[in-house]
C-alpha atoms as a PDB file:
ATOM      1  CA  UNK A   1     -44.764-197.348 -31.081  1.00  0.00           C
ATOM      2  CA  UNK A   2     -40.770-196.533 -31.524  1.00  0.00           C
ATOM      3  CA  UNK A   3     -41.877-192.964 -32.283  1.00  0.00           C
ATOM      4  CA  UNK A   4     -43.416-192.575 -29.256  1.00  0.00           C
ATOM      5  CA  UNK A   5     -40.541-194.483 -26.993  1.00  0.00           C
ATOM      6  CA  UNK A   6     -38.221-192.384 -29.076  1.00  0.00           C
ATOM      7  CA  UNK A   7     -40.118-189.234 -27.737  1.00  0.00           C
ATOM      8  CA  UNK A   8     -40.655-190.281 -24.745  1.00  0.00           C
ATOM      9  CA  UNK A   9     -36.965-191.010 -24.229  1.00  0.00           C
ATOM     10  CA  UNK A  10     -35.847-187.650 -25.622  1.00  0.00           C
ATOM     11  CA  UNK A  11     -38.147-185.417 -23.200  1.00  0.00           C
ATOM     12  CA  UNK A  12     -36.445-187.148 -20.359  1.00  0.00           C
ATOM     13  CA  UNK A  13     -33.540-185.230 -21.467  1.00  0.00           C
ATOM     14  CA  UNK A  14     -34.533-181.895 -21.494  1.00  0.00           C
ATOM     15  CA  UNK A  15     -34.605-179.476 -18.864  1.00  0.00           C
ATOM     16  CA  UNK A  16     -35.340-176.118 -18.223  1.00  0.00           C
ATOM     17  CA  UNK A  17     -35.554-173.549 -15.578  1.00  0.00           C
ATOM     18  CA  UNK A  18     -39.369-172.198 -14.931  1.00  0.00           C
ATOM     19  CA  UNK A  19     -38.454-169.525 -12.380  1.00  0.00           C
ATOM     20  CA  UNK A  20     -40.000-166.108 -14.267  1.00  0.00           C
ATOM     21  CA  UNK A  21     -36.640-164.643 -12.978  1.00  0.00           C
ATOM     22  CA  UNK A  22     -37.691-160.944 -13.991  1.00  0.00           C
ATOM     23  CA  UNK A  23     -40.771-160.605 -12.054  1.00  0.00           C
ATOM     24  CA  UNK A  24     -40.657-159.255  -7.876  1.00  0.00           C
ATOM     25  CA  UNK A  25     -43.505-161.759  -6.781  1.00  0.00           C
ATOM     26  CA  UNK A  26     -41.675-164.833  -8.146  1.00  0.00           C
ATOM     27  CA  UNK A  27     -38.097-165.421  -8.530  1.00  0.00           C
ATOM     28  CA  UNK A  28     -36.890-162.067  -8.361  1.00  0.00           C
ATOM     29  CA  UNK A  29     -33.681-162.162  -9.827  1.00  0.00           C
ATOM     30  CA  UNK A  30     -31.158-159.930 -11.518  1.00  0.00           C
ATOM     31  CA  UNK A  31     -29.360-161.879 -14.305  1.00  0.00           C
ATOM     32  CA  UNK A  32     -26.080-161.993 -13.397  1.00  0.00           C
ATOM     33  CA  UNK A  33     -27.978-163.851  -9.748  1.00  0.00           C
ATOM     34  CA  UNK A  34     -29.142-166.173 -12.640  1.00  0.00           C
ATOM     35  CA  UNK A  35     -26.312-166.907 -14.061  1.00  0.00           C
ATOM     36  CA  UNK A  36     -24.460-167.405 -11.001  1.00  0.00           C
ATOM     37  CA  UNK A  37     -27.239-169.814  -9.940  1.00  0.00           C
ATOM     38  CA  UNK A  38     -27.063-171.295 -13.541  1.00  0.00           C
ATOM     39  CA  UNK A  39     -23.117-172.408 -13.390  1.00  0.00           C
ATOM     40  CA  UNK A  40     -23.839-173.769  -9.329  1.00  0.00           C
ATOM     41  CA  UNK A  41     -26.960-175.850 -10.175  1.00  0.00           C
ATOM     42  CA  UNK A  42     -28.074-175.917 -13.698  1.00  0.00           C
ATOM     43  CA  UNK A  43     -25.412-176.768 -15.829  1.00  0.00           C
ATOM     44  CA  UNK A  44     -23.993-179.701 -14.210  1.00  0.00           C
ATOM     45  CA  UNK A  45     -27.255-181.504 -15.706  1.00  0.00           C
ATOM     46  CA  UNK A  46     -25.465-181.128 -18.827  1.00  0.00           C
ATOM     47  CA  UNK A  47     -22.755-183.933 -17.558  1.00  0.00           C
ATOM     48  CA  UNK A  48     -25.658-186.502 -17.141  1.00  0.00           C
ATOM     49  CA  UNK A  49     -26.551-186.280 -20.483  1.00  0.00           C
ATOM     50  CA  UNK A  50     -29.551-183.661 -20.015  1.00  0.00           C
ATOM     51  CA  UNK A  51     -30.244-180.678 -22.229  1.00  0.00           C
ATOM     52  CA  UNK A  52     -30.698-177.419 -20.694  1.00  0.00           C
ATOM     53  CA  UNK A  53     -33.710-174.781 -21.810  1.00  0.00           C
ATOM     54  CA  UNK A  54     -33.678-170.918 -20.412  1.00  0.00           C
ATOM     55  CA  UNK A  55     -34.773-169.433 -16.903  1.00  0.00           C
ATOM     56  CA  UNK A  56     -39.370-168.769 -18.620  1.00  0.00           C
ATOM     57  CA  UNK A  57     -39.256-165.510 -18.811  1.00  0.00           C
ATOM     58  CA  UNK A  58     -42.738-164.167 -19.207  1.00  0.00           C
ATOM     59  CA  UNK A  59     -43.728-162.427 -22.810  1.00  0.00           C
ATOM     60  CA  UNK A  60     -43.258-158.763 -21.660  1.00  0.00           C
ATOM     61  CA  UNK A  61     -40.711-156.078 -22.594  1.00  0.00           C
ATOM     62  CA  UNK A  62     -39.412-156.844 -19.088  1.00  0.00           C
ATOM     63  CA  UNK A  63     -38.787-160.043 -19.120  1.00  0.00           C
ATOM     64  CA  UNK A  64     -37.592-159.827 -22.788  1.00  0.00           C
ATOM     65  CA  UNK A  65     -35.045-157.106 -21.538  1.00  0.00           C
ATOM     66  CA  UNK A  66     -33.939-159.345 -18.615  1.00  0.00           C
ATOM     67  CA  UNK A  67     -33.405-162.650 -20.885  1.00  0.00           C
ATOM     68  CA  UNK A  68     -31.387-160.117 -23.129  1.00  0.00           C
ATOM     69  CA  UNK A  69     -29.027-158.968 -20.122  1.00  0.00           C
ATOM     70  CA  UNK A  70     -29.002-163.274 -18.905  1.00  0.00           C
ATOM     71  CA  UNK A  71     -27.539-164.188 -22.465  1.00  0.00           C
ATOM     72  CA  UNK A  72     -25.138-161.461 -22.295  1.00  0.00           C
ATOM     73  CA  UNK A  73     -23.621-162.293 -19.052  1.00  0.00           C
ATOM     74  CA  UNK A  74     -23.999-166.313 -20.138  1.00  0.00           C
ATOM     75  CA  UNK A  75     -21.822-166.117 -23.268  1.00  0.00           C
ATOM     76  CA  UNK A  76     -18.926-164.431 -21.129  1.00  0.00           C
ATOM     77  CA  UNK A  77     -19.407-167.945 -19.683  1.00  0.00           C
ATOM     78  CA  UNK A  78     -18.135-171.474 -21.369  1.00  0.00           C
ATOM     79  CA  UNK A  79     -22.462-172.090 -20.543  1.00  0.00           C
ATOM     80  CA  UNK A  80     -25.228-171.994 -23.299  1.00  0.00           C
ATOM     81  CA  UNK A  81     -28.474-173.217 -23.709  1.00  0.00           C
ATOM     82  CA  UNK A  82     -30.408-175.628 -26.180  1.00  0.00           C
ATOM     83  CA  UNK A  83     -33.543-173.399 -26.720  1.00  0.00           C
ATOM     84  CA  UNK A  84     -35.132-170.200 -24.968  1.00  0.00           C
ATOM     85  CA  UNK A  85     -38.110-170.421 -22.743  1.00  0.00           C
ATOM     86  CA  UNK A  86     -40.723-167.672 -23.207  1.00  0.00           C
ATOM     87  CA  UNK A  87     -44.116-168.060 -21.243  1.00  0.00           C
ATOM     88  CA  UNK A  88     -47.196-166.849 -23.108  1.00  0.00           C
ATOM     89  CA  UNK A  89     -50.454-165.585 -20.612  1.00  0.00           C
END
């Protein structure tokens, strides 16, 4: 049973942005837009204790390119993120 409090107390926690940012019939945005949109909204989660996961990206050379370019632009930053978001299908 404390394994599964534990767990359960640890996912409430995490976070991370499900937007498919690369692709023109969802999000839509360049990633320097994300970034922007990550410093305004996303990471002041991380003051309330919650750890932050990528914008899912989807498992393409596009959206592999495009979390590339986000990461560049986000270590310029004082941001970072706990673990990268890739969605498979």
């Amino acid at each position: 049973m404390e394994i599964n409090s534990a767990i359960e107390q640890e996912m409430q926690n995490l976070y991370s942005v499900s937007m498919n940012p690369e692709r023109s019939e969802q999000a839509n945005m360049s990633p320097a837009a994300a970034v922007r949109a990550w410093e305004q909204s996303i990471e002041p989660l991380r003051d309330q204790g919650i750890r932050l996961g990528s914008p899912a990206i989807a498992s393409t050379k596009e959206g592999l390119n495009w979390m590339q370019k986000f990461l560049q632009e986000l270590v310029g930053s004082a941001n970072c993120i706990e673990w990268s978001t890739i969605r498979i299908g």
